[in-house]
C-alpha atoms as a PDB file:
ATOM      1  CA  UNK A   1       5.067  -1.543  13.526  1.00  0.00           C
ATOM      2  CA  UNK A   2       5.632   1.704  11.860  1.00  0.00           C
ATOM      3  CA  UNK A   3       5.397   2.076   7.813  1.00  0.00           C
ATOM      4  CA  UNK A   4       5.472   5.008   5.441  1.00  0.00           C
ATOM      5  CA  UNK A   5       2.519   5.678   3.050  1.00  0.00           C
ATOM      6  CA  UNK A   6       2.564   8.248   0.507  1.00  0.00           C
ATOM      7  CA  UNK A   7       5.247  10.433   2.556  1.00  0.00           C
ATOM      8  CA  UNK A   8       2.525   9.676   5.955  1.00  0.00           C
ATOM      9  CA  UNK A   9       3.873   7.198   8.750  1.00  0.00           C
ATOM     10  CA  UNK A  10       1.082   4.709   9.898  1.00  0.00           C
ATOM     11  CA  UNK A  11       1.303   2.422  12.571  1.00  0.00           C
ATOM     12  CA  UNK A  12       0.057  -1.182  11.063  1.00  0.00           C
ATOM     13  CA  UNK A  13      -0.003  -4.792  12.765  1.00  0.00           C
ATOM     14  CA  UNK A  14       2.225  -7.140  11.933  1.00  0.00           C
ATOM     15  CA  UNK A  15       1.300  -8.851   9.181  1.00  0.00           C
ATOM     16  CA  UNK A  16      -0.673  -6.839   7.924  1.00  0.00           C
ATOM     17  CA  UNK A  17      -0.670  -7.201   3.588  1.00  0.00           C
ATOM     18  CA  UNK A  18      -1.035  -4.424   1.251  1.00  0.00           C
ATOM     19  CA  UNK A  19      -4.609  -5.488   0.651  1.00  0.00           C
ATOM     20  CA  UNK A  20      -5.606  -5.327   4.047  1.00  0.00           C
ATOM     21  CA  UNK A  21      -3.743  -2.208   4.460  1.00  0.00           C
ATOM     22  CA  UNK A  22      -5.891  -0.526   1.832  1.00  0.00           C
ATOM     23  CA  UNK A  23      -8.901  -1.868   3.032  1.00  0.00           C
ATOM     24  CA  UNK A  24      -8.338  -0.271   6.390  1.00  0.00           C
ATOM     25  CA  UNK A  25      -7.651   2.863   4.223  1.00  0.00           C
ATOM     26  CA  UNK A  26     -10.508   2.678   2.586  1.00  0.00           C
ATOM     27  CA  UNK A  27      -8.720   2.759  -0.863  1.00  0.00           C
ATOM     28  CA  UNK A  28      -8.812  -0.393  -2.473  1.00  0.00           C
ATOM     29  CA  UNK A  29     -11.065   0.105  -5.152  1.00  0.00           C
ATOM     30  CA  UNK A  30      -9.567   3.311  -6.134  1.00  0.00           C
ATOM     31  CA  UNK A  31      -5.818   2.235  -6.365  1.00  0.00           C
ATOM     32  CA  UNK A  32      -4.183   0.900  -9.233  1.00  0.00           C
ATOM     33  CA  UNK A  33      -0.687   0.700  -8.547  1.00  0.00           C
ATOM     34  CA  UNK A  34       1.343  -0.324  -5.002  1.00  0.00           C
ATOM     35  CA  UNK A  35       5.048   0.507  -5.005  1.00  0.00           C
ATOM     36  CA  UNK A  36       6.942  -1.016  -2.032  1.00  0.00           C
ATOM     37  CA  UNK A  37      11.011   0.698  -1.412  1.00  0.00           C
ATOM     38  CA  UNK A  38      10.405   1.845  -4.722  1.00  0.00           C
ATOM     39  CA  UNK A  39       9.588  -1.280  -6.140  1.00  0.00           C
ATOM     40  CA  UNK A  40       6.113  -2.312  -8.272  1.00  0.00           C
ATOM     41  CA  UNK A  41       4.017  -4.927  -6.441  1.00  0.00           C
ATOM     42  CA  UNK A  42       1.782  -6.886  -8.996  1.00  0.00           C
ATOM     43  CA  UNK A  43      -2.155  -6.539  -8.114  1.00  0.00           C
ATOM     44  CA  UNK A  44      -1.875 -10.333  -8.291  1.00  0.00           C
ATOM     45  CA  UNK A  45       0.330 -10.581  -5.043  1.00  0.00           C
ATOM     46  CA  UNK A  46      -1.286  -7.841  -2.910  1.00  0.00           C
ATOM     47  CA  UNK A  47      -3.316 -10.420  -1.120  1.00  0.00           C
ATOM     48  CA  UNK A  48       0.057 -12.413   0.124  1.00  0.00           C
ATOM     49  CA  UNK A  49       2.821  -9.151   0.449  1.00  0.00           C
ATOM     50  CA  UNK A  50       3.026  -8.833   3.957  1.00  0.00           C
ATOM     51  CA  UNK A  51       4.877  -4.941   4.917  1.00  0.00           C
ATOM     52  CA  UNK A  52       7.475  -4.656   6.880  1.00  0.00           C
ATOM     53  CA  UNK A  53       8.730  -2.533   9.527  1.00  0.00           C
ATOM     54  CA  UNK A  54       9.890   0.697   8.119  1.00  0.00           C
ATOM     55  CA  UNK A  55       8.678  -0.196   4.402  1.00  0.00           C
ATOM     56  CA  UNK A  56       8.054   2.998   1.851  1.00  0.00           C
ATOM     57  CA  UNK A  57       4.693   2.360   0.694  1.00  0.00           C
ATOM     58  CA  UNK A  58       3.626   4.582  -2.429  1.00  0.00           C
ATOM     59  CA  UNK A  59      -0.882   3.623  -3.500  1.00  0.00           C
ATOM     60  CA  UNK A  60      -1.381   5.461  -6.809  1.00  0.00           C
ATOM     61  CA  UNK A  61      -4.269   5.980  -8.128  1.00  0.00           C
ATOM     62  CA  UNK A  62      -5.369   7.858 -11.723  1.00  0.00           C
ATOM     63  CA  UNK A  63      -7.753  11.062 -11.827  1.00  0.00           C
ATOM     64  CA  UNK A  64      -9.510  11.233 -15.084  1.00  0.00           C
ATOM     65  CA  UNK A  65      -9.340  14.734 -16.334  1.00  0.00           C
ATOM     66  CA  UNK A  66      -9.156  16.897 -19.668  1.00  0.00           C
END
């Protein structure tokens, strides 16, 4: 099924969690926040939110600087 993440489209399983999805990214350690249709996911529940077809995915992360 097709997603959108950060303004990309990906082709993911079905199924597939935002945990899993970052792990496939290669990401997961470096995110901090997971907006789905514009809407904050908890860290807590990224283990059980399973995407959906045509979902708006947004993985932020925070770059140190000064």
């Amino acid at each position: 099924m097709k997603i959108i993440i950060n303004g990309h489209e990906k082709e993911i399983s079905k199924g597939t969690t935002i945990k899993k999805l970052l792990e496939d990214l290669k990401v997961l350690d470096k995110t901090m926040a997971v907006a789905v249709n514009m809407k904050i996911v908890k860290k807590d529940d990224w283990d059980k939110y399973e995407l959906k077809e045509n979902d708006k995915v947004e993985a932020l992360n925070f770059v140190g600087g000064g």
